[in-house]
C-alpha atoms as a PDB file:
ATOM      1  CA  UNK A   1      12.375  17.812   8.219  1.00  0.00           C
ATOM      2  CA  UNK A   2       8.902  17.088   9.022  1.00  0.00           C
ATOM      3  CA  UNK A   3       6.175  19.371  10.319  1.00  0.00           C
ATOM      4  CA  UNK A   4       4.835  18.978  13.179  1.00  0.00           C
ATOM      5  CA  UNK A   5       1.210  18.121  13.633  1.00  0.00           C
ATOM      6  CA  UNK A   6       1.987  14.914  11.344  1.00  0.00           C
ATOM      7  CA  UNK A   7       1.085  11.264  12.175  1.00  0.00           C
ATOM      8  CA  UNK A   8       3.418   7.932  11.347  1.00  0.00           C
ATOM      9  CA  UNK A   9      -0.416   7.229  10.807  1.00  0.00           C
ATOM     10  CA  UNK A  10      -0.909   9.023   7.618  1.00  0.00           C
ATOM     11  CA  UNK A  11       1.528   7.360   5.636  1.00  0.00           C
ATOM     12  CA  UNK A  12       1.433   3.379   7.286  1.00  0.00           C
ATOM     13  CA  UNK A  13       1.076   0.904   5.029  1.00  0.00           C
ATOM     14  CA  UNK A  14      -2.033  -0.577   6.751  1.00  0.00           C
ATOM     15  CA  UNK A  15      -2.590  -4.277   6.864  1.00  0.00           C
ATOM     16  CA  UNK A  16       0.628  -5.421   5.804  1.00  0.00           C
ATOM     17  CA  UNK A  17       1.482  -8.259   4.071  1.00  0.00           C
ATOM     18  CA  UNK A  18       2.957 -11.034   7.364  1.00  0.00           C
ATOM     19  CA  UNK A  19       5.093 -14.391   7.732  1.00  0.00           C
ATOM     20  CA  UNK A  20       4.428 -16.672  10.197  1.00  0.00           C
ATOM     21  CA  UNK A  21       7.210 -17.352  12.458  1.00  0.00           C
ATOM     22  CA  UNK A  22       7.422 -21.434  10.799  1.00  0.00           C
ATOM     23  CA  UNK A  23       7.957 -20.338   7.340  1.00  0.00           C
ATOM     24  CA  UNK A  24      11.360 -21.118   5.379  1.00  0.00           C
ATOM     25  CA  UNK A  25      13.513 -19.333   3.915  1.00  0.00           C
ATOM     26  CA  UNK A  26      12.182 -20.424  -0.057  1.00  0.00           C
ATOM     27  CA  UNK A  27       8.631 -19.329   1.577  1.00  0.00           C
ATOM     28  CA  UNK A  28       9.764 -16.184   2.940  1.00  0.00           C
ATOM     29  CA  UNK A  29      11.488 -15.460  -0.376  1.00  0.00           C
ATOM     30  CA  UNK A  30       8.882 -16.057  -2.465  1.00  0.00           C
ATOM     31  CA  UNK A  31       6.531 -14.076  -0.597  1.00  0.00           C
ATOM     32  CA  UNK A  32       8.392 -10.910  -0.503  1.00  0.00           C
ATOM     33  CA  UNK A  33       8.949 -11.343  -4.018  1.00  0.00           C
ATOM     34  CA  UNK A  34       5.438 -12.000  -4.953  1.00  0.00           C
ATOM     35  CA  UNK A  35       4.182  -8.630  -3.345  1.00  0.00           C
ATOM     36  CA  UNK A  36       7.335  -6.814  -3.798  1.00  0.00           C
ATOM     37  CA  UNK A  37       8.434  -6.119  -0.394  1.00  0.00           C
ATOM     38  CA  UNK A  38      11.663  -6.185   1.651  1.00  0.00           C
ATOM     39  CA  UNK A  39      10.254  -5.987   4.822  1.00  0.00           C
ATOM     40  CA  UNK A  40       7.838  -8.785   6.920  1.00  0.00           C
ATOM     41  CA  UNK A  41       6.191  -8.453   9.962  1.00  0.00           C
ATOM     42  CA  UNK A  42       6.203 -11.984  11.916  1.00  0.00           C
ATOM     43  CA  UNK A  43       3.100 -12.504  13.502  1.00  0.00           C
ATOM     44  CA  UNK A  44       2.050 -15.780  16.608  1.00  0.00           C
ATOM     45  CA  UNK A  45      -1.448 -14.869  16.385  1.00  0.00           C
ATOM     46  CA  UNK A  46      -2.267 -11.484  16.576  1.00  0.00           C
ATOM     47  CA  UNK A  47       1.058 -10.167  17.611  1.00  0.00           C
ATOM     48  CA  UNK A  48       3.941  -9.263  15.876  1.00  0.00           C
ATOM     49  CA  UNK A  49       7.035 -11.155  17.326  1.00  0.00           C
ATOM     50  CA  UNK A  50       9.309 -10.019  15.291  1.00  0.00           C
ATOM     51  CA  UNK A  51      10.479  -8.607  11.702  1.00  0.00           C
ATOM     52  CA  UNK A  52      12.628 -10.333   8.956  1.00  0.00           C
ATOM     53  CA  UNK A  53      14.439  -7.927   6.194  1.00  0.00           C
ATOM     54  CA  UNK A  54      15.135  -8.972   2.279  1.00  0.00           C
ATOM     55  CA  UNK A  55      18.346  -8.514   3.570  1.00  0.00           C
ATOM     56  CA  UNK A  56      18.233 -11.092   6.271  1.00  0.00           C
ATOM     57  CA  UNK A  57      16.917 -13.556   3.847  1.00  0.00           C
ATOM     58  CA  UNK A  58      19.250 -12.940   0.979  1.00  0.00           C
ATOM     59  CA  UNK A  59      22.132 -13.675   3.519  1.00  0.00           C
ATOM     60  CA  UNK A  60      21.181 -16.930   3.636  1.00  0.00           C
ATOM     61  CA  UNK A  61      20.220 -18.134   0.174  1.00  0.00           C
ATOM     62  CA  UNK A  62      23.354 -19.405  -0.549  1.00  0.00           C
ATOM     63  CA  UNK A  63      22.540 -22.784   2.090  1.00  0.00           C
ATOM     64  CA  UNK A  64      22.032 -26.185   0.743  1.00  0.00           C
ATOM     65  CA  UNK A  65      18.321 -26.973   0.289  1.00  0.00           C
ATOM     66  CA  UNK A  66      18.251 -29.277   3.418  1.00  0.00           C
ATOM     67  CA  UNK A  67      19.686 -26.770   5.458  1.00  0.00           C
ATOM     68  CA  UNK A  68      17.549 -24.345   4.363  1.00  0.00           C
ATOM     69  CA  UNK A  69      14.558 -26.356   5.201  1.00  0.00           C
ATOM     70  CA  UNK A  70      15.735 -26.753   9.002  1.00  0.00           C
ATOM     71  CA  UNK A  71      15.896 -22.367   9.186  1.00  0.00           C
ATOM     72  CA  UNK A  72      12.460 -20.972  10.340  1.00  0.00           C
ATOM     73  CA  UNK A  73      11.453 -17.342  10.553  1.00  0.00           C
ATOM     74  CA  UNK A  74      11.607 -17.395  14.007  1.00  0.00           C
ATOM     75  CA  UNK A  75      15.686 -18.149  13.794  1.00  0.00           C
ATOM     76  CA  UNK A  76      16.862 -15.372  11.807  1.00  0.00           C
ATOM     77  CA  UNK A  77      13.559 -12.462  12.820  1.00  0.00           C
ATOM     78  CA  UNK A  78      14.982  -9.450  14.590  1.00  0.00           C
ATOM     79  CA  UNK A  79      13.026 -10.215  17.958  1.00  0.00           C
ATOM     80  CA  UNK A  80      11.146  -6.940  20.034  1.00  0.00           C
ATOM     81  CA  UNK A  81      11.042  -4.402  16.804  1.00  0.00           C
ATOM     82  CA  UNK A  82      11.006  -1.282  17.240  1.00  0.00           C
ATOM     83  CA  UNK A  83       7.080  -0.244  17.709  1.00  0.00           C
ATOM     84  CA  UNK A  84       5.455   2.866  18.035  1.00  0.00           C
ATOM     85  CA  UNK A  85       1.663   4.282  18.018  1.00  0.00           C
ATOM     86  CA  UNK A  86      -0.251   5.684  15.091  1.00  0.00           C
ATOM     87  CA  UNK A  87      -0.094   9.033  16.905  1.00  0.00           C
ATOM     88  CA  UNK A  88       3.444   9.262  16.968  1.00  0.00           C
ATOM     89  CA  UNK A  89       5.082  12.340  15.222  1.00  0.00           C
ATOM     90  CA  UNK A  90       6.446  11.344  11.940  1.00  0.00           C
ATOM     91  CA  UNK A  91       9.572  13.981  12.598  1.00  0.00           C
ATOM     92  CA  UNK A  92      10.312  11.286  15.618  1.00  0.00           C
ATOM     93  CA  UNK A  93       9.527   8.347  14.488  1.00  0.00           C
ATOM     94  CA  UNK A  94      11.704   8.690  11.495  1.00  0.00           C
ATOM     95  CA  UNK A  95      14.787  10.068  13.930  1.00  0.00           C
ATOM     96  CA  UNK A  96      14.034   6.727  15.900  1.00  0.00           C
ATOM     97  CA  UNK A  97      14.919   4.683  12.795  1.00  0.00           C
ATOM     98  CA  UNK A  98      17.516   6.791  11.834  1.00  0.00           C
ATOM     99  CA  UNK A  99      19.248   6.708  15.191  1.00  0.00           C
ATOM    100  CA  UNK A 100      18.392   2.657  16.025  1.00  0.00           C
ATOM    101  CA  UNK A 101      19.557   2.085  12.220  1.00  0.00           C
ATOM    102  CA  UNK A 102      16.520  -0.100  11.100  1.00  0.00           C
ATOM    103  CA  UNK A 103      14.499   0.260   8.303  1.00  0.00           C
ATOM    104  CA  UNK A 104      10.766  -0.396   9.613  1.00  0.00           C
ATOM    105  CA  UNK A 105       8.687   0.067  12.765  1.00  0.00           C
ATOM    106  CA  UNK A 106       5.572  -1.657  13.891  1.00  0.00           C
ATOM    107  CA  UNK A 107       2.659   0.926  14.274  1.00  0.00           C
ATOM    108  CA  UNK A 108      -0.104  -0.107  16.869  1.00  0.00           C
ATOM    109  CA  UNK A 109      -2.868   1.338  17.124  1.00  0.00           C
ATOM    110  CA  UNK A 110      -3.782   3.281  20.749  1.00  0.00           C
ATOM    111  CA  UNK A 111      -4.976   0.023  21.950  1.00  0.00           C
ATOM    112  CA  UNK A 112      -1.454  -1.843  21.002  1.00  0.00           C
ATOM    113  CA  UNK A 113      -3.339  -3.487  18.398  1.00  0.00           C
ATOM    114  CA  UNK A 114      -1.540  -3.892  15.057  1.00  0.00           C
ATOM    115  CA  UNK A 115      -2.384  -1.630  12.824  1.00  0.00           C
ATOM    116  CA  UNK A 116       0.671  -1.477   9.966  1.00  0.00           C
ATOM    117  CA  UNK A 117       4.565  -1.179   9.536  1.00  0.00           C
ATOM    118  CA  UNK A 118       6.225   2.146   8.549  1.00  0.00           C
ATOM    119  CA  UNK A 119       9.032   1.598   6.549  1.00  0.00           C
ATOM    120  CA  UNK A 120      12.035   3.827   5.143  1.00  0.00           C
ATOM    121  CA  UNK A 121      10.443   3.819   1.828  1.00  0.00           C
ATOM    122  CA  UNK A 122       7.002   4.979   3.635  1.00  0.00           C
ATOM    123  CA  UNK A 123       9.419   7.622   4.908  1.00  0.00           C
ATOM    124  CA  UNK A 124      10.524   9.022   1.542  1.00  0.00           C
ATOM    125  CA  UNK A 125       7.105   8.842   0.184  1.00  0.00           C
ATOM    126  CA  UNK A 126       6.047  10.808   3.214  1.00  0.00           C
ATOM    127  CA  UNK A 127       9.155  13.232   2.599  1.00  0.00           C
ATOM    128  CA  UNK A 128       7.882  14.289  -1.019  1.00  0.00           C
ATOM    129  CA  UNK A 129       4.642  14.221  -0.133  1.00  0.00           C
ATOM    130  CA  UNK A 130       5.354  16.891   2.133  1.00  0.00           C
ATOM    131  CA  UNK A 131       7.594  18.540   0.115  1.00  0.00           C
ATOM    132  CA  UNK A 132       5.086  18.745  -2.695  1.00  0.00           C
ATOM    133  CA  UNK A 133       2.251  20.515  -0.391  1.00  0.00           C
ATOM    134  CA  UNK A 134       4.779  22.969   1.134  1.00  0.00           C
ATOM    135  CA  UNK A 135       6.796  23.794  -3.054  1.00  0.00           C
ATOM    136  CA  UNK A 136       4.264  23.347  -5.084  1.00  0.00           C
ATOM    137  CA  UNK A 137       2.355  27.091  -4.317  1.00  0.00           C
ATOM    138  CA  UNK A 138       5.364  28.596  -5.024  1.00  0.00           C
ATOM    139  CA  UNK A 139       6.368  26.482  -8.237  1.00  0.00           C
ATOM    140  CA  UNK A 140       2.859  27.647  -9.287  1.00  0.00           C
ATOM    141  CA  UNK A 141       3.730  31.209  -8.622  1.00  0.00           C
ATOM    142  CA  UNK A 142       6.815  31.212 -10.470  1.00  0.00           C
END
């Protein structure tokens, strides 16, 4: 599906958008809906600890407010995401998700640094992108 030759890397969102592992669920909704995102890195410091989905959050919006108030990130984050490196073959990276069933990675830098989360949607836009360089001569030519 991919060639090969190409980088998770290239098409990372850098710099992502991160909870803290404290925040409630109102916060956590409210600040993927703000930057119109479904998926958030949790972060204790520097390091990601963990990753909470829209879908993880949605599941629980129908709590009372108090109860609500006692959930923290760090209750409902899936714990040790899957991570890879910013040299990691797209092609494999995107079989990893497929096969694990998840719909982000952490990407570290070669340090282990973190450096951005590659999500399904980075995946499509990475899939056209590619399709685009490899049709588009012979749309042309048509």
């Amino acid at each position: 599906m991919f060639p090969a030759g190409v980088t998770v890397e290239e098409f990372t969102t850098p710099d992502p958008i991160t909870a803290d592992e404290k925040m409630t669920i109102d916060d956590l909704q409210r600040l993927m809906d703000r930057h119109g995102i479904r998926h958030l890195p949790v972060v204790r410091g520097e390091t990601v600890v963990g990753v909470i989905s829209d879908r993880d959050v949605r599941l629980l919006s129908g709590l009372s407010v108090a109860e609500k108030y006692q959930v923290r990130a760090v209750d409902i984050m899936a714990q040790d995401p899957l991570t890879v490196t910013a040299s990691a073959q797209l092609g494999e990276v995107a079989f990893a998700m497929s096969e694990k069933k998840v719909g982000s990675v952490i990407v570290n830098d070669a340090d282990g640094r973190f450096l951005g989360i590659f999500t399904v949607t980075d995946a499509l836009n990475a899939l056209v992108e590619i399709l685009r360089r490899g049709i588009a001569p012979a749309v042309r030519a048509g």
